[in-house]
PDB file of N, CA and C in Angstrom:
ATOM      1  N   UNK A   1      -6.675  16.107 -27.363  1.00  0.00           N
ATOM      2  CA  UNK A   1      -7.760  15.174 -27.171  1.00  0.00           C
ATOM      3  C   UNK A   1      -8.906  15.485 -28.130  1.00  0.00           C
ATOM      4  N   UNK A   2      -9.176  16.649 -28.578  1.00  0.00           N
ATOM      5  CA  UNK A   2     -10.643  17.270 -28.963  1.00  0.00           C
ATOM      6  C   UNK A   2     -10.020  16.676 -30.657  1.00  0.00           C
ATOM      7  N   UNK A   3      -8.547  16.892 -30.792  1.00  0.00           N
ATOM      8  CA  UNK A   3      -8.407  16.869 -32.091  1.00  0.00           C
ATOM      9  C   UNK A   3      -8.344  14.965 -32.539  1.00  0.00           C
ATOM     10  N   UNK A   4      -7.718  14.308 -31.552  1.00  0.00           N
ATOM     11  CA  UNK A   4      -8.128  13.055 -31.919  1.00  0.00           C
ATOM     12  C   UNK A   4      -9.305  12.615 -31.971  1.00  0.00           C
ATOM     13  N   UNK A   5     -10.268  12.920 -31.162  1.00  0.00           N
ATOM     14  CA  UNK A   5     -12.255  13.039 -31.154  1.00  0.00           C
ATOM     15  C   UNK A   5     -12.521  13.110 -32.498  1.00  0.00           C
ATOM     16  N   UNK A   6     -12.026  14.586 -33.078  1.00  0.00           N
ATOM     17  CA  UNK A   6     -12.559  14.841 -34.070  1.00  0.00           C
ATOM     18  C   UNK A   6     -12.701  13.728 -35.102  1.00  0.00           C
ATOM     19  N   UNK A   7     -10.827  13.401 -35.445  1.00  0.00           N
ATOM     20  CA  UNK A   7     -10.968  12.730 -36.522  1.00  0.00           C
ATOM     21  C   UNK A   7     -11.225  11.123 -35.925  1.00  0.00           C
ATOM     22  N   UNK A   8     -11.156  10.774 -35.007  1.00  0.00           N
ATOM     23  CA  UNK A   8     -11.910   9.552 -34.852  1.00  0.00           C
ATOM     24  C   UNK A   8     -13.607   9.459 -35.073  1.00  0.00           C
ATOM     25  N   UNK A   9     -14.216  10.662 -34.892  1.00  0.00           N
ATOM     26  CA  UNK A   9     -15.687  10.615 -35.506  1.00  0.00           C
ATOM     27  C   UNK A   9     -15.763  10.732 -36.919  1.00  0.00           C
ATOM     28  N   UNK A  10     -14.806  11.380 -37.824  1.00  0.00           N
ATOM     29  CA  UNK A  10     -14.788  11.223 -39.170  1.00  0.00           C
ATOM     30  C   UNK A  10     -14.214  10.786 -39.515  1.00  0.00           C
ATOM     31  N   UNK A  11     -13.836   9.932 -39.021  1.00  0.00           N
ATOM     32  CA  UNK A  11     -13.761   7.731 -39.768  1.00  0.00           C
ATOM     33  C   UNK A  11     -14.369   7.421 -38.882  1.00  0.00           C
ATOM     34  N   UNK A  12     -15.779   7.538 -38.301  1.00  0.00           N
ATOM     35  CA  UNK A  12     -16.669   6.941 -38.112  1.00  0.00           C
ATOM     36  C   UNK A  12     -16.071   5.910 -37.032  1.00  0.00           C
ATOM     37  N   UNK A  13     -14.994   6.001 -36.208  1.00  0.00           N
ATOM     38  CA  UNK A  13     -14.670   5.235 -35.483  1.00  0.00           C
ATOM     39  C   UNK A  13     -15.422   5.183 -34.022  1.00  0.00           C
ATOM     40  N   UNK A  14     -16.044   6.252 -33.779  1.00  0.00           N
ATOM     41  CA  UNK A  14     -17.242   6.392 -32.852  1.00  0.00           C
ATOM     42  C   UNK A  14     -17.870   6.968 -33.152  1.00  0.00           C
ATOM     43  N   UNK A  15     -19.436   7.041 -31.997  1.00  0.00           N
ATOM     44  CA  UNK A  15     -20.321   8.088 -32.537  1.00  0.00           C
ATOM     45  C   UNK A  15     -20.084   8.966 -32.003  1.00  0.00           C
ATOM     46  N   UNK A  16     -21.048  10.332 -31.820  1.00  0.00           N
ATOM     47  CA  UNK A  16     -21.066  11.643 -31.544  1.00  0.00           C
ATOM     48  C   UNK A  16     -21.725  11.375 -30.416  1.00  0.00           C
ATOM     49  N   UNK A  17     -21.135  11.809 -29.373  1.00  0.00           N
ATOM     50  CA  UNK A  17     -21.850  12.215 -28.251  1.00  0.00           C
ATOM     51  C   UNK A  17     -23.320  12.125 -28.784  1.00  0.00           C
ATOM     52  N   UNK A  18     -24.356  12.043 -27.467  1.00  0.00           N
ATOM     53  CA  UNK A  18     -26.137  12.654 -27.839  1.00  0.00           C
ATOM     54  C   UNK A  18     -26.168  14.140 -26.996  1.00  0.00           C
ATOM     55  N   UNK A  19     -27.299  14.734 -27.590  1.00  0.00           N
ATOM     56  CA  UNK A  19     -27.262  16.048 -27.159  1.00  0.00           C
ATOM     57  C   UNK A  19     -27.997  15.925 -25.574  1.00  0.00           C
ATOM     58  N   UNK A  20     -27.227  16.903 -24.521  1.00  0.00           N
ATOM     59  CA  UNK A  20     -28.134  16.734 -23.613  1.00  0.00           C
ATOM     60  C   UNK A  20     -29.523  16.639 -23.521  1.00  0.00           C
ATOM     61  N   UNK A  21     -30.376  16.771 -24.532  1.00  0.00           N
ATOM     62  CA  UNK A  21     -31.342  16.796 -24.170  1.00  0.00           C
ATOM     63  C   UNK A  21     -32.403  15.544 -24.793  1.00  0.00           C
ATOM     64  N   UNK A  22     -30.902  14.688 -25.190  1.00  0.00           N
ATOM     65  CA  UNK A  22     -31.681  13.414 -25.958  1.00  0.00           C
ATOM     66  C   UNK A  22     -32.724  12.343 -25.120  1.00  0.00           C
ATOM     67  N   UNK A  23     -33.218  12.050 -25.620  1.00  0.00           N
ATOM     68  CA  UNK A  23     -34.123  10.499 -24.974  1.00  0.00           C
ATOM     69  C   UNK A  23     -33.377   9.674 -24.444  1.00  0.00           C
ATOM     70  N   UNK A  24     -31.576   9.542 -25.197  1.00  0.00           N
ATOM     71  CA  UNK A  24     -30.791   8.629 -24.490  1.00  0.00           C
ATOM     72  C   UNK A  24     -30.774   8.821 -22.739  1.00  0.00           C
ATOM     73  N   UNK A  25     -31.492   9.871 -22.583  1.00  0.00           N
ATOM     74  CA  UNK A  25     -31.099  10.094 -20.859  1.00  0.00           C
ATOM     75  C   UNK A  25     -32.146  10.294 -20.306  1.00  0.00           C
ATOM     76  N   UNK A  26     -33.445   9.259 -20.536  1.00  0.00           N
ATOM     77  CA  UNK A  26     -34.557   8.935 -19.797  1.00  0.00           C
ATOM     78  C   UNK A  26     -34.761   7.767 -19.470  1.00  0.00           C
ATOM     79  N   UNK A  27     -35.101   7.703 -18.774  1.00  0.00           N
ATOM     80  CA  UNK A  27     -35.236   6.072 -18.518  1.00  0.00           C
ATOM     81  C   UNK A  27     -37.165   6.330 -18.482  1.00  0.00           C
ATOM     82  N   UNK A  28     -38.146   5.784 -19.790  1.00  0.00           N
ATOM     83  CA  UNK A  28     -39.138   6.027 -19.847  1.00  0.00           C
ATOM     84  C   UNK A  28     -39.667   4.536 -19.406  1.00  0.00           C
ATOM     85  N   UNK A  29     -41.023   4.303 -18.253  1.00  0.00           N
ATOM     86  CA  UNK A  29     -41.538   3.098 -18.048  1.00  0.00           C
ATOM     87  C   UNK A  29     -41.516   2.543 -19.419  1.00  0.00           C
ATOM     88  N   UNK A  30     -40.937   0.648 -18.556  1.00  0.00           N
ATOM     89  CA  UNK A  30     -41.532  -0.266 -19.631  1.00  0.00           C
ATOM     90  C   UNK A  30     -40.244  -0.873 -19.344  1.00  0.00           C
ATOM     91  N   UNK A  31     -40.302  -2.160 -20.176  1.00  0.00           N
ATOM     92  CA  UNK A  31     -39.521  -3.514 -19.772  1.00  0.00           C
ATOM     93  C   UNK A  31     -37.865  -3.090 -19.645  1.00  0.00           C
ATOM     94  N   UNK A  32     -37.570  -2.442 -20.886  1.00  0.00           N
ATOM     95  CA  UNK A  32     -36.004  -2.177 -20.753  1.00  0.00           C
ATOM     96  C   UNK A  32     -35.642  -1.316 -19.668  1.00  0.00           C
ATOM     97  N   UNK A  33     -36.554  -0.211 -19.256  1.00  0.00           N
ATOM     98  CA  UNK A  33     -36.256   0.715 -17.961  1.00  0.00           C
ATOM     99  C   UNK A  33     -36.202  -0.253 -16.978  1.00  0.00           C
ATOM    100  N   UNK A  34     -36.874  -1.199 -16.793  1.00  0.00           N
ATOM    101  CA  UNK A  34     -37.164  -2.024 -15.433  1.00  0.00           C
ATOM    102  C   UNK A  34     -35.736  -2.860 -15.326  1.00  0.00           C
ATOM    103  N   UNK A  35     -35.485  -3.709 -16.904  1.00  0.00           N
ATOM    104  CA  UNK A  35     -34.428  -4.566 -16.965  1.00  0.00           C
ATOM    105  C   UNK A  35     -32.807  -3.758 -16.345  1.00  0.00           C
ATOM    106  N   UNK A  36     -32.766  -2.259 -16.617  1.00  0.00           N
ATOM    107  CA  UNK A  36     -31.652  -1.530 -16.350  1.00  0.00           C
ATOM    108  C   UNK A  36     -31.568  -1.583 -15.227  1.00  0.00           C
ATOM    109  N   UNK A  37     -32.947  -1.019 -14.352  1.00  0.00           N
ATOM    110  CA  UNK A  37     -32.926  -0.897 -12.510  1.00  0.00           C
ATOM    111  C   UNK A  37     -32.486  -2.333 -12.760  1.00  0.00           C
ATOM    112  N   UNK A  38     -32.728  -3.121 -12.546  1.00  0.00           N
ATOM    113  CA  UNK A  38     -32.645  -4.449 -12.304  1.00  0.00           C
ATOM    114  C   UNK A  38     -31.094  -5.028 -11.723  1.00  0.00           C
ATOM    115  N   UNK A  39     -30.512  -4.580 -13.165  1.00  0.00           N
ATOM    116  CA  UNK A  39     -28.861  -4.552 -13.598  1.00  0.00           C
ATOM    117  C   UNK A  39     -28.392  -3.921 -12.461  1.00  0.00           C
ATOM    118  N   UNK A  40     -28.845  -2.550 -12.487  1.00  0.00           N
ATOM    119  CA  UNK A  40     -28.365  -1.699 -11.478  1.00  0.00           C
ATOM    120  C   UNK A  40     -28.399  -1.818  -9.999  1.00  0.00           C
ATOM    121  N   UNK A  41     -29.492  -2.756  -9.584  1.00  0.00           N
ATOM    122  CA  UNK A  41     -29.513  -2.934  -8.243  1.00  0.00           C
ATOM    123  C   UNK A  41     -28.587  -4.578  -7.931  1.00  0.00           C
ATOM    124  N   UNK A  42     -28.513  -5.063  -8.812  1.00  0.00           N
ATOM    125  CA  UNK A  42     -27.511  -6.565  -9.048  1.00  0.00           C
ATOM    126  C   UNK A  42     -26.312  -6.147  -8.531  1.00  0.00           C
ATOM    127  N   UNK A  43     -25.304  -5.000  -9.357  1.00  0.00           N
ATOM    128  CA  UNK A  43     -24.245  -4.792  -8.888  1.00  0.00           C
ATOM    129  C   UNK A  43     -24.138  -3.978  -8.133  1.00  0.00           C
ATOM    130  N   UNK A  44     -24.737  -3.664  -7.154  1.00  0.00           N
ATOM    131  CA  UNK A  44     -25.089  -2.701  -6.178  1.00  0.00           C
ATOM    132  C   UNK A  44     -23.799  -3.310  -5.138  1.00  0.00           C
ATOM    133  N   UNK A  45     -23.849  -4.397  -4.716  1.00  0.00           N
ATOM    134  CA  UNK A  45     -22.415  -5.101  -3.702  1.00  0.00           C
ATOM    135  C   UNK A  45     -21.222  -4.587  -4.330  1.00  0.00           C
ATOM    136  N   UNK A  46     -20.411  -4.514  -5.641  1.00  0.00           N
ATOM    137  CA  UNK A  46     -19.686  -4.410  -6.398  1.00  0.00           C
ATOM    138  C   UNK A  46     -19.195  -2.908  -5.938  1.00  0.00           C
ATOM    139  N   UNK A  47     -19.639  -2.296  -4.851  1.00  0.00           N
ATOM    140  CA  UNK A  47     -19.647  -0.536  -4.597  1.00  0.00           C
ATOM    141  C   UNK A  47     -19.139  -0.502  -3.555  1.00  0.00           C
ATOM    142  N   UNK A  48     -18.754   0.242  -3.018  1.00  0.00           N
ATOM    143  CA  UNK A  48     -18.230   0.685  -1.505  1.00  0.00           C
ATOM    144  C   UNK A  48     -18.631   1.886  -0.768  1.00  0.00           C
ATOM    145  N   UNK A  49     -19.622   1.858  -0.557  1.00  0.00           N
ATOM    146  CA  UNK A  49     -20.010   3.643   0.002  1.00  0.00           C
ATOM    147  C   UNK A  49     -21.435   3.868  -0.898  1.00  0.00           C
ATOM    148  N   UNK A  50     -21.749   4.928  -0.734  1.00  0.00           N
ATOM    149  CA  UNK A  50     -23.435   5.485  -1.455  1.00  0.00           C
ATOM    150  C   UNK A  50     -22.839   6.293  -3.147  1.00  0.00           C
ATOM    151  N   UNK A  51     -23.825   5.706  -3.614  1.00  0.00           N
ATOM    152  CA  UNK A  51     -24.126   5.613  -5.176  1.00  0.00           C
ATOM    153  C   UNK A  51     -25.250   6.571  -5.463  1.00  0.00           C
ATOM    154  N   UNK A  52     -25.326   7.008  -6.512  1.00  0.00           N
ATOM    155  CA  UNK A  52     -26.328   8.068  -6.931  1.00  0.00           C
ATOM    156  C   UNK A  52     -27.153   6.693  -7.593  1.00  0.00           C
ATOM    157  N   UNK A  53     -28.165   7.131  -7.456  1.00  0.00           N
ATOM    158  CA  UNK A  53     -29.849   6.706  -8.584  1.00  0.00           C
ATOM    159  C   UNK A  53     -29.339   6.772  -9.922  1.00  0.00           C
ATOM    160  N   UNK A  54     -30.436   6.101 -10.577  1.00  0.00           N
ATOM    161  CA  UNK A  54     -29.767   6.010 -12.007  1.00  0.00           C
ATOM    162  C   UNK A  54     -30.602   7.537 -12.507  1.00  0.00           C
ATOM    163  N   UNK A  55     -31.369   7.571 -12.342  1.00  0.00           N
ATOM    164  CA  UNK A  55     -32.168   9.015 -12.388  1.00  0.00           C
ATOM    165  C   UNK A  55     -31.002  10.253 -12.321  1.00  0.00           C
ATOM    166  N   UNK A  56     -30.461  10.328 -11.098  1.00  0.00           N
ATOM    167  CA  UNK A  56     -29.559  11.206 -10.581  1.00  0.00           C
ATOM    168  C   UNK A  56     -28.460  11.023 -11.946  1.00  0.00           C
ATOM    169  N   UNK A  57     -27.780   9.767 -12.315  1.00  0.00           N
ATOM    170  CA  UNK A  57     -26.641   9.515 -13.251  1.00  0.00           C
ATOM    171  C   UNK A  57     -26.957  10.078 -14.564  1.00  0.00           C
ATOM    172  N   UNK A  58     -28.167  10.029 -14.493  1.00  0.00           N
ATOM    173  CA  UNK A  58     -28.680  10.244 -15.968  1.00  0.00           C
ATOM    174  C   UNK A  58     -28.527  11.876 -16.424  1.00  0.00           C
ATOM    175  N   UNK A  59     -29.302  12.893 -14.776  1.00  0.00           N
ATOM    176  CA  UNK A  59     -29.176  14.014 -15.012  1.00  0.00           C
ATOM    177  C   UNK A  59     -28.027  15.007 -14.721  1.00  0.00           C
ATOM    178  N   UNK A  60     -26.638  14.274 -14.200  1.00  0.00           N
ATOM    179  CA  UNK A  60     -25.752  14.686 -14.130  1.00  0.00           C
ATOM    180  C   UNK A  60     -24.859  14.510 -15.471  1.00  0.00           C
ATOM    181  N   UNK A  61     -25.015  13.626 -16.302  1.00  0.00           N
ATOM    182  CA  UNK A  61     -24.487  13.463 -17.265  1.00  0.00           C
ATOM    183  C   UNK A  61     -24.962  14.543 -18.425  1.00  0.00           C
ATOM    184  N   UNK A  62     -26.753  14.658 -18.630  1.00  0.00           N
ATOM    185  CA  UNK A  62     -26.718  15.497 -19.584  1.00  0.00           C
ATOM    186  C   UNK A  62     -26.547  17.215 -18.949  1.00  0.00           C
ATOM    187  N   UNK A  63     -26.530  17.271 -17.802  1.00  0.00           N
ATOM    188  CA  UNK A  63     -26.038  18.354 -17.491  1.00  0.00           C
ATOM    189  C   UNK A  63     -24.265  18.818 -17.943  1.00  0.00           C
ATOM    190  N   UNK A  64     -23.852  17.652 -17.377  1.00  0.00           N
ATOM    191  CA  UNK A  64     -22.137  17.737 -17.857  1.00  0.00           C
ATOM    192  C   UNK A  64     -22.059  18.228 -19.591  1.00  0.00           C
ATOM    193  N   UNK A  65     -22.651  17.332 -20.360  1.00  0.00           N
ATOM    194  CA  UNK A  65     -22.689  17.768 -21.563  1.00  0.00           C
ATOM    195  C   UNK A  65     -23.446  18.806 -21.964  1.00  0.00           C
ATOM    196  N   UNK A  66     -24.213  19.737 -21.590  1.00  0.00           N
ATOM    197  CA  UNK A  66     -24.308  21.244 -21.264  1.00  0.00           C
ATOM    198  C   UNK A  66     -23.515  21.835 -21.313  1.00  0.00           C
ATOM    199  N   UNK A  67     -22.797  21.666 -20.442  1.00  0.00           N
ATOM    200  CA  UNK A  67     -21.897  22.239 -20.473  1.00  0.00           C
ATOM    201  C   UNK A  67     -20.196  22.203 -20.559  1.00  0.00           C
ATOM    202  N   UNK A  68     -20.427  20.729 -21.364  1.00  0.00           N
ATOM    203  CA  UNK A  68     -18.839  20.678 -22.014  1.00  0.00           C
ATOM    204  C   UNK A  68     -18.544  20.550 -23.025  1.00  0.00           C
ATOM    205  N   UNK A  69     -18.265  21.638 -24.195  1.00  0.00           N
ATOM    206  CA  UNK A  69     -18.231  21.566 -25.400  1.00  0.00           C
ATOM    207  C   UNK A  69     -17.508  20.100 -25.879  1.00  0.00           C
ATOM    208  N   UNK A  70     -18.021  19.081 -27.197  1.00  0.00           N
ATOM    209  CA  UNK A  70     -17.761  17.678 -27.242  1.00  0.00           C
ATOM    210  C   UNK A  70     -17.631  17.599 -28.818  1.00  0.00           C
ATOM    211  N   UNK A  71     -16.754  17.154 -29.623  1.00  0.00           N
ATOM    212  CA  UNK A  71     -16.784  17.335 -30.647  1.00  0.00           C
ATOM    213  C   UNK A  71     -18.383  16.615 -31.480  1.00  0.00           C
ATOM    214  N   UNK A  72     -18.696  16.943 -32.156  1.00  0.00           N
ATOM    215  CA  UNK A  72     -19.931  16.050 -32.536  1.00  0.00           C
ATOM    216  C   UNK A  72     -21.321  16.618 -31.986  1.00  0.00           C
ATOM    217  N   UNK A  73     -20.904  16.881 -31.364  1.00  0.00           N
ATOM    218  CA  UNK A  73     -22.241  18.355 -30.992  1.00  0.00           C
ATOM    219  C   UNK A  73     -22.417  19.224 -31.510  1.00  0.00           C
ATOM    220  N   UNK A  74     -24.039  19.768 -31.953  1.00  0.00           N
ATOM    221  CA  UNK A  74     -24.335  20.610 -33.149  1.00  0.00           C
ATOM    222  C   UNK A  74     -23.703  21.930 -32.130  1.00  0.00           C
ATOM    223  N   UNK A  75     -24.062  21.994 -30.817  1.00  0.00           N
ATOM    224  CA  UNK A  75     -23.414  23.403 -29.909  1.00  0.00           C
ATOM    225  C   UNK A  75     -22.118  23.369 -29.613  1.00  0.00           C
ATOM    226  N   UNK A  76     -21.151  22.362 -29.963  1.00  0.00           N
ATOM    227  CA  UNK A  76     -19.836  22.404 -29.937  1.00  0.00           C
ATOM    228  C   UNK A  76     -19.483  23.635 -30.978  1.00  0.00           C
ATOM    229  N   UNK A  77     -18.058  24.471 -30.665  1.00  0.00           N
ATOM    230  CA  UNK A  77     -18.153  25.315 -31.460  1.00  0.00           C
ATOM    231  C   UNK A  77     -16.943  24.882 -32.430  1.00  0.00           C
TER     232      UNK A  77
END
């Protein structure tokens, strides 16, 4: 898997992961944060049982990538 990652990021066929500690995993006030809750509370029926916050999704994810080496990461080894 890590080795198809690889060379699918060098042909540019995806991007690189963001580093946990990117901006991609804030949701900072202002229209697009609001428009996401928005989204997010829309398909809220679409669920069956209790759902984490998008807050919660956000910090479980850059935690995961903490700690899972990902090709495309400057801390990948």
């Amino acid at each position: 898997m890590k080795a198809l990652a690889k060379e699918m990021l060098g042909q540019k066929q995806i991007a690189p992961p963001p580093e946990p500690g990117s901006s991609a995993f804030t949701l900072p006030p202002g229209a697009r944060t609001e428009a996401i809750r928005k989204a997010y509370g829309a398909i809220g029926r679409m669920f069956w049982g209790p759902r984490q916050t998008l807050d919660e999704t956000v910090s479980v994810i850059g935690a995961w990538l903490s700690r899972t080496p990902l090709p495309g990461l400057s801390s990948a080894p």
